[in-house]
N, C-alpha and C. Protein backbone atom coordinates (compact mmCIF):
# COMPACT_ATOMS: atom_id res chain seq x y z
N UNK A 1 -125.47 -11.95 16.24
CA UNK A 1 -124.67 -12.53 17.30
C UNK A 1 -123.39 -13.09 16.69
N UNK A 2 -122.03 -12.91 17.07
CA UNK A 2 -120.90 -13.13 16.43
C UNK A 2 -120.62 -14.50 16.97
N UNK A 3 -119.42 -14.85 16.74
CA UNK A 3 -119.24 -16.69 17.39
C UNK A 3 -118.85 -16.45 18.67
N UNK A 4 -117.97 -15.77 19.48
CA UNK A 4 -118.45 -15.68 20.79
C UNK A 4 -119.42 -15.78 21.83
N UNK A 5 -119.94 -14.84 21.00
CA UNK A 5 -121.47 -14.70 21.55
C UNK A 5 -122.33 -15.80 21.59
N UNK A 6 -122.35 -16.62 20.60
CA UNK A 6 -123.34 -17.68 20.41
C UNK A 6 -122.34 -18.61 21.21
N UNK A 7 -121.20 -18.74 21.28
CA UNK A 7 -120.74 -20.12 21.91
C UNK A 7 -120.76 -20.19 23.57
N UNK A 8 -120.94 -18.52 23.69
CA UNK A 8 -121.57 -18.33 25.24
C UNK A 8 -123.02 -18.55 25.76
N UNK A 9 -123.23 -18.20 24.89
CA UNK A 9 -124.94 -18.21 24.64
C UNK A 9 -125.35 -19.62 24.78
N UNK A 10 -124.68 -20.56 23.60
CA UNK A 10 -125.03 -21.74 23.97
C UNK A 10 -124.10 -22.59 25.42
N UNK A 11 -122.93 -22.47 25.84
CA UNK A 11 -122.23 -22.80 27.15
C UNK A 11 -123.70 -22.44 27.98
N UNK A 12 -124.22 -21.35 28.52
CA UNK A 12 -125.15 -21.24 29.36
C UNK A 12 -126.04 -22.53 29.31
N UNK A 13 -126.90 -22.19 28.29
CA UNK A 13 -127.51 -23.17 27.92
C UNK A 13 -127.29 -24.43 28.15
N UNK A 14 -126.24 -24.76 28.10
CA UNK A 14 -125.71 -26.31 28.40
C UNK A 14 -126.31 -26.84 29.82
N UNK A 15 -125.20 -25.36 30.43
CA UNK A 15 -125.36 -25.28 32.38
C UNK A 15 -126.47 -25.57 32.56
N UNK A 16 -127.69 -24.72 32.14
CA UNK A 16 -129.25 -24.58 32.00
C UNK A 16 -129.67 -26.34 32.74
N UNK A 17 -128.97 -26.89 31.07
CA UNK A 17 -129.62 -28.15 30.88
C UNK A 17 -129.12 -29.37 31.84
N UNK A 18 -128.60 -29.02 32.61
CA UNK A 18 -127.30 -29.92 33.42
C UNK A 18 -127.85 -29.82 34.40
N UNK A 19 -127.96 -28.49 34.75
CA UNK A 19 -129.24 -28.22 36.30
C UNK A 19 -130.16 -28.71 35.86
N UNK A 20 -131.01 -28.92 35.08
CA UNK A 20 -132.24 -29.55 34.68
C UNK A 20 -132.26 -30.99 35.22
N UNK A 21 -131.53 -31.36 34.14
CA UNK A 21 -131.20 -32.98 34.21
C UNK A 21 -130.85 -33.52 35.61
N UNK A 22 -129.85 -32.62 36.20
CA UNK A 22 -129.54 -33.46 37.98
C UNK A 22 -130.92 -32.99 38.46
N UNK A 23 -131.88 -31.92 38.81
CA UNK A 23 -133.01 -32.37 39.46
C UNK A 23 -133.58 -32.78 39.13
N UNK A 24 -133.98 -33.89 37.51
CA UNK A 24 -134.57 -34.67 37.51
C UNK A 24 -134.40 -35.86 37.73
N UNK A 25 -132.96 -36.19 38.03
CA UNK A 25 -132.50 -37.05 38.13
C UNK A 25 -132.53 -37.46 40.04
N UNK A 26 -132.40 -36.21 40.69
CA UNK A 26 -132.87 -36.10 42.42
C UNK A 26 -134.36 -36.45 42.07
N UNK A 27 -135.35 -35.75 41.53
CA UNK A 27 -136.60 -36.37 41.89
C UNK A 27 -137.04 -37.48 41.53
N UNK A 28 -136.48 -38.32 40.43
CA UNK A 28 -136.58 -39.86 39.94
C UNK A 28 -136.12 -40.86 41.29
N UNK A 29 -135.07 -40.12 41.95
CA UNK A 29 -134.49 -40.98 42.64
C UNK A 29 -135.61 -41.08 44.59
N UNK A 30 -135.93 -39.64 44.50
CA UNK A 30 -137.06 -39.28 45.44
C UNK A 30 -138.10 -40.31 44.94
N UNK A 31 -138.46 -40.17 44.03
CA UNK A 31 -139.89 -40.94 43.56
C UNK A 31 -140.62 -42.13 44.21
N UNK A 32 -141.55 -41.88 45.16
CA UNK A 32 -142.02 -43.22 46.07
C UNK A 32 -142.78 -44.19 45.04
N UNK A 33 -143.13 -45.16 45.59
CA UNK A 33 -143.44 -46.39 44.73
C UNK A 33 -144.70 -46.33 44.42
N UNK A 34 -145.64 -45.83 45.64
CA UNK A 34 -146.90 -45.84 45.65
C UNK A 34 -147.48 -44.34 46.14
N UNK A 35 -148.34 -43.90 46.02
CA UNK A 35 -148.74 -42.66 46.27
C UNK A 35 -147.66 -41.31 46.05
N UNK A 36 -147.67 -41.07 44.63
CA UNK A 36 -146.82 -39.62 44.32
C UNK A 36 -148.02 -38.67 44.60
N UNK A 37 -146.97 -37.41 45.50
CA UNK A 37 -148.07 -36.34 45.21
C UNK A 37 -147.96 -35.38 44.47
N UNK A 38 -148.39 -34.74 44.47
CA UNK A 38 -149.15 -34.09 42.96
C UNK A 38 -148.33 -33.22 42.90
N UNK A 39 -147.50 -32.64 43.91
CA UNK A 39 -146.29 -31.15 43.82
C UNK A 39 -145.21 -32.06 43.06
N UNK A 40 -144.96 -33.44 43.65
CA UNK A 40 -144.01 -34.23 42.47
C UNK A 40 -144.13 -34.31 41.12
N UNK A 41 -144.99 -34.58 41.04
CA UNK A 41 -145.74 -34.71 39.60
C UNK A 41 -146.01 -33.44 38.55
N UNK A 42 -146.31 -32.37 39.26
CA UNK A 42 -145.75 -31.05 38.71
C UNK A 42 -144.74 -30.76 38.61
N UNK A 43 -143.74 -31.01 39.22
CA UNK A 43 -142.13 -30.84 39.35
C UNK A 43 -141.89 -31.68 38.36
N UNK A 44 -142.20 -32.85 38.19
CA UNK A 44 -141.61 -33.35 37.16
C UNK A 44 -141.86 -33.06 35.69
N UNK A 45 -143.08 -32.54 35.66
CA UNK A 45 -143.54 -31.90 34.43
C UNK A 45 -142.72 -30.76 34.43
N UNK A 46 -142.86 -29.95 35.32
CA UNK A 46 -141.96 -28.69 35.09
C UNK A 46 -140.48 -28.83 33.92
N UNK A 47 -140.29 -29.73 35.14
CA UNK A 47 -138.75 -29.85 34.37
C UNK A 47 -138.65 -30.88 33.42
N UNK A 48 -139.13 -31.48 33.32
CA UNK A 48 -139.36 -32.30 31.55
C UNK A 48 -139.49 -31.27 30.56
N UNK A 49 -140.81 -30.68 30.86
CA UNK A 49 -140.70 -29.65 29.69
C UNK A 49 -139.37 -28.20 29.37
N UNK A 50 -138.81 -28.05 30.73
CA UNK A 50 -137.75 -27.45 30.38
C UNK A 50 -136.69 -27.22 29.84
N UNK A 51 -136.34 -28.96 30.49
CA UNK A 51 -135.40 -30.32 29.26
C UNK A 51 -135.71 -29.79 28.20
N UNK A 52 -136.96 -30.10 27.35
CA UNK A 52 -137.07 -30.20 26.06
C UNK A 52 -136.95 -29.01 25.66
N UNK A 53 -137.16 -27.58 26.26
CA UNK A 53 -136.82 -26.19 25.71
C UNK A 53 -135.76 -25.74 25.01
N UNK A 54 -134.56 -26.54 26.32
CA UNK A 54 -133.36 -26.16 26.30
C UNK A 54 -132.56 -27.03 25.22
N UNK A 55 -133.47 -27.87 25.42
CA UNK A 55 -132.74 -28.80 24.09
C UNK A 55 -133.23 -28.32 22.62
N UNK A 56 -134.17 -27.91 22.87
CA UNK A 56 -134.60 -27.20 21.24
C UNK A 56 -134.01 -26.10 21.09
N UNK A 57 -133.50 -25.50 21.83
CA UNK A 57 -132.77 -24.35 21.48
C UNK A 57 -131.51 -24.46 21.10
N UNK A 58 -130.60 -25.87 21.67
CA UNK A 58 -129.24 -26.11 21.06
C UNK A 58 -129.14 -26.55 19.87
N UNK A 59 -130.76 -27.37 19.29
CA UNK A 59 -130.46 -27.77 18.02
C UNK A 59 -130.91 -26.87 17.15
């Protein structure tokens, strides 16, 4: 992969992580006080662990 390539490669990636971060940042803000349900709670796992994908891949 030449430096183009990788500096596109990683730009995506960024985007990736930016969409990540604002819906976790919408479902934190969704988040009821008492009784989460369980599609939340998967969603939030979802994208936690995606976070951390995308972030292991920039470093």
């Amino acid at each position: 992969m030449d430096d183009d390539q990788q500096h596109d490669y990683e730009q995506e990636l960024l985007l990736q992580l930016n969409v990540v971060e604002a819906k976790l940042t919408d479902l934190k803000a969704r988040w009821p006080a008492h009784s989460v349900q369980g599609k939340m709670v998967a969603e939030l796992e979802d994208l936690e662990e995606e976070r951390d994908r995308l972030r292991g891949l920039l470093h």
